[in-house]
Protein backbone atom coordinates (compact mmCIF):
# COMPACT_ATOMS: atom_id res chain seq x y z
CA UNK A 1 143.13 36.27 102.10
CA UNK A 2 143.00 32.75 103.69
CA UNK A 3 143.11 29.82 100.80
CA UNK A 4 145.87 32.28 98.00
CA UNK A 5 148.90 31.12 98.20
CA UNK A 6 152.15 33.47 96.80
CA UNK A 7 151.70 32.30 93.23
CA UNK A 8 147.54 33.75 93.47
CA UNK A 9 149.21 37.31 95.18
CA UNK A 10 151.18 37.64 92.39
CA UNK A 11 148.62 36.98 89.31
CA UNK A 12 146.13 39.05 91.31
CA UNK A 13 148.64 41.74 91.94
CA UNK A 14 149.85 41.78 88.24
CA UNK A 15 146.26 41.53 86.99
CA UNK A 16 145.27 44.60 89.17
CA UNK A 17 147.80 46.53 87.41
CA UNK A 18 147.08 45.52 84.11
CA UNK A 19 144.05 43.37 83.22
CA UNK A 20 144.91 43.00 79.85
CA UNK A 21 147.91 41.03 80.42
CA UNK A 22 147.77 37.82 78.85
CA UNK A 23 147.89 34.57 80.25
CA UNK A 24 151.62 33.76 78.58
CA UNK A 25 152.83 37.24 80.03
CA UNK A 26 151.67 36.41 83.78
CA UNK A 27 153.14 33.05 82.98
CA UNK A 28 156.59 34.75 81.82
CA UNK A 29 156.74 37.44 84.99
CA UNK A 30 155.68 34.20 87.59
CA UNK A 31 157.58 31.42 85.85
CA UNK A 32 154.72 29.54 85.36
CA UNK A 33 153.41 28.06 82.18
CA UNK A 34 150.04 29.05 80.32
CA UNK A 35 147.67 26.27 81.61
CA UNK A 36 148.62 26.64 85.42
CA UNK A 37 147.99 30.26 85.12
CA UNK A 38 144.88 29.98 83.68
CA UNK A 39 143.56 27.45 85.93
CA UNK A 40 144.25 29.41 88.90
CA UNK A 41 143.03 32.66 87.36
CA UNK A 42 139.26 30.58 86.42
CA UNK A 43 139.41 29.51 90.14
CA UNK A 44 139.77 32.88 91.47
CA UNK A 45 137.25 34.05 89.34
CA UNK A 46 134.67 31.21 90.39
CA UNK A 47 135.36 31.83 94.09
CA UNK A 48 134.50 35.18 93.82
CA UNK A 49 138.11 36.93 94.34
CA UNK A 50 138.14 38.75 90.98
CA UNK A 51 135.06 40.34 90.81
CA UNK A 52 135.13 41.73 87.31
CA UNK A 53 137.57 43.33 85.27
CA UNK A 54 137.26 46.76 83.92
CA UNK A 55 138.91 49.56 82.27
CA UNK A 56 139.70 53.16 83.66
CA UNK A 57 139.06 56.13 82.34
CA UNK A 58 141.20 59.21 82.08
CA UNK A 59 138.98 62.10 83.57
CA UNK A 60 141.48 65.01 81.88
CA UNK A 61 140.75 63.56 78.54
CA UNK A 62 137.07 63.30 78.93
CA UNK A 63 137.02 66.62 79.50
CA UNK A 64 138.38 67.16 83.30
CA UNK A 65 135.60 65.84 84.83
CA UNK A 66 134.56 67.24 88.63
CA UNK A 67 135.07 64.88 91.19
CA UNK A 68 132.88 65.53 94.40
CA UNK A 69 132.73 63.85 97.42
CA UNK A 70 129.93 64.41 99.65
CA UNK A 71 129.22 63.91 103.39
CA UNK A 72 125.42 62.24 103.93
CA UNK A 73 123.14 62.23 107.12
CA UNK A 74 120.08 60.72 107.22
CA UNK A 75 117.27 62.03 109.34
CA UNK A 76 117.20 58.43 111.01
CA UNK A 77 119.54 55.51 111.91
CA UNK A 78 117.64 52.59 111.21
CA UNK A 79 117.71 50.09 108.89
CA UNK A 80 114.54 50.57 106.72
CA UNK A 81 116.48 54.55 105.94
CA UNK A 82 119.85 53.15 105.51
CA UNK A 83 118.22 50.28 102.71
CA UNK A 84 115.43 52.40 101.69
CA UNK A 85 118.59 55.32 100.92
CA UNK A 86 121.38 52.77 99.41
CA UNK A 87 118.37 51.54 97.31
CA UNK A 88 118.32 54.99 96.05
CA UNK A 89 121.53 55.86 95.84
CA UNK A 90 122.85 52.55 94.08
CA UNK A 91 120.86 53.76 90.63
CA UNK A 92 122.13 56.98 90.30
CA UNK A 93 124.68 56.79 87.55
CA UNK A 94 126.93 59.48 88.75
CA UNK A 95 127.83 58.19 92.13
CA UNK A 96 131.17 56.28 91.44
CA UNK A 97 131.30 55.18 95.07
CA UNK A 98 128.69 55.11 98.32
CA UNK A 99 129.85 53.85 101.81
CA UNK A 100 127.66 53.78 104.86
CA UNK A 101 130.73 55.05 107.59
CA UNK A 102 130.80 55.88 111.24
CA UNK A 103 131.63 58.61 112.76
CA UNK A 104 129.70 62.18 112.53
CA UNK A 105 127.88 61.61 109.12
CA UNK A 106 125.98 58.04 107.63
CA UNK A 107 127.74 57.99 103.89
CA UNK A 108 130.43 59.38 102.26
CA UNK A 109 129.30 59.22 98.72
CA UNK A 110 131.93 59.83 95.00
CA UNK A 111 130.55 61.39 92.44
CA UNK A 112 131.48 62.36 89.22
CA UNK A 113 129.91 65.39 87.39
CA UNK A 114 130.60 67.09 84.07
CA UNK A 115 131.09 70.83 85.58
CA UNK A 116 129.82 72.75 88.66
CA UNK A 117 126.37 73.53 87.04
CA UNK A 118 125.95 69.64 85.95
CA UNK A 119 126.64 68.54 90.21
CA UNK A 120 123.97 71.29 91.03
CA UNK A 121 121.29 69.89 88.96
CA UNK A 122 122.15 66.44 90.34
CA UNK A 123 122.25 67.76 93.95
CA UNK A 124 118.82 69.36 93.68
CA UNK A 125 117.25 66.89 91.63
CA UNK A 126 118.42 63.90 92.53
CA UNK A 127 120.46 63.81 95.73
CA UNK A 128 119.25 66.20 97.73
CA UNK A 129 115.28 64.51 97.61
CA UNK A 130 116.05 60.85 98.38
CA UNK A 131 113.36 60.42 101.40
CA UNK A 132 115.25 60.88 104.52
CA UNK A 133 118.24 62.96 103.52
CA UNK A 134 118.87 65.83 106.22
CA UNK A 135 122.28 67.07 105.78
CA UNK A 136 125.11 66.50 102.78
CA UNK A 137 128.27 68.74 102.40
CA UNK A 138 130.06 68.61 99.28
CA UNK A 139 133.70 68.73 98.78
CA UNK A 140 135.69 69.64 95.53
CA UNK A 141 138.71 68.11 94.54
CA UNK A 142 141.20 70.07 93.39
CA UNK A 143 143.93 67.84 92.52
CA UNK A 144 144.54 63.93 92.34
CA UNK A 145 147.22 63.37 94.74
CA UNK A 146 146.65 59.39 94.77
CA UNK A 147 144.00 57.56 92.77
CA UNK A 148 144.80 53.61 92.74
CA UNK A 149 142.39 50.76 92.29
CA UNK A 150 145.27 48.53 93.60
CA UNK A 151 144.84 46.56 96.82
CA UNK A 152 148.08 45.56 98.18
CA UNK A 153 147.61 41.61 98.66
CA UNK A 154 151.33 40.72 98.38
């Protein structure tokens, strides 16, 4: 976080809470006026630190959607099957999330399915025969205990 001073922290922090806060209202909670805010807001968008904005979804009201996380080992650790399976992975519209890890297993993958018969198909069809796949264990969650999109930069 070299290069952001306090006054970035704060307009990122307040924009990762609400991205549809306008400029005058991050203006109002930073003491800041409009064109400041906005200048600093196209700056951190041109270096790269906001990334996009987007909007979340609630799952319960599109139906309690099944959230699955799933534990990924590759047959080989090298790094024509970790590109050749991220390459894969990155175009299957279900996985939320995908991160190469250490430890015991190569990915830990999120994905979102409709019901249990939906993530069954997809496991079958589409996870389970990416070329070098050898081992995946899928986990159901029960309950949302924390689910935050924030990063603490403050």
């Amino acid at each position: 976080m070299e290069g952001l001073d306090k006054t970035d922290r704060r307009i990122l922090t307040l924009l990762q809470q609400n991205a549809h806060l306008t400029i005058q209202e991050i203006g109002q909670q930073i003491n800041l006026s409009k064109t400041p805010v906005h200048e600093r807001i196209k700056r951190l968008e041109r270096e790269g630190v906001i990334a996009r904005y987007v909007t979340i979804l609630d799952k319960k009201k599109l139906g309690n959607l099944l959230i699955v996380f799933c534990q990924v080992t590759l047959d080989r650790q090298t790094r024509d099957a970790f590109a050749d399976f991220e390459t894969a992975v990155r175009v299957l519209p279900d996985v939320l999330e995908c991160n190469r890890v250490s430890g015991t297993f190569d990915y830990l993958i999120k994905i979102v399915s409709r019901d249990m018969e939906t993530y069954n198909y997809f496991y079958q069809e589409q996870l389970s025969v990416i070329p070098g796949t050898l081992h995946i264990s899928s986990f159901f969650v029960m309950a949302d205990v924390k689910n935050s999109t924030v990063i603490p930069i403050e």
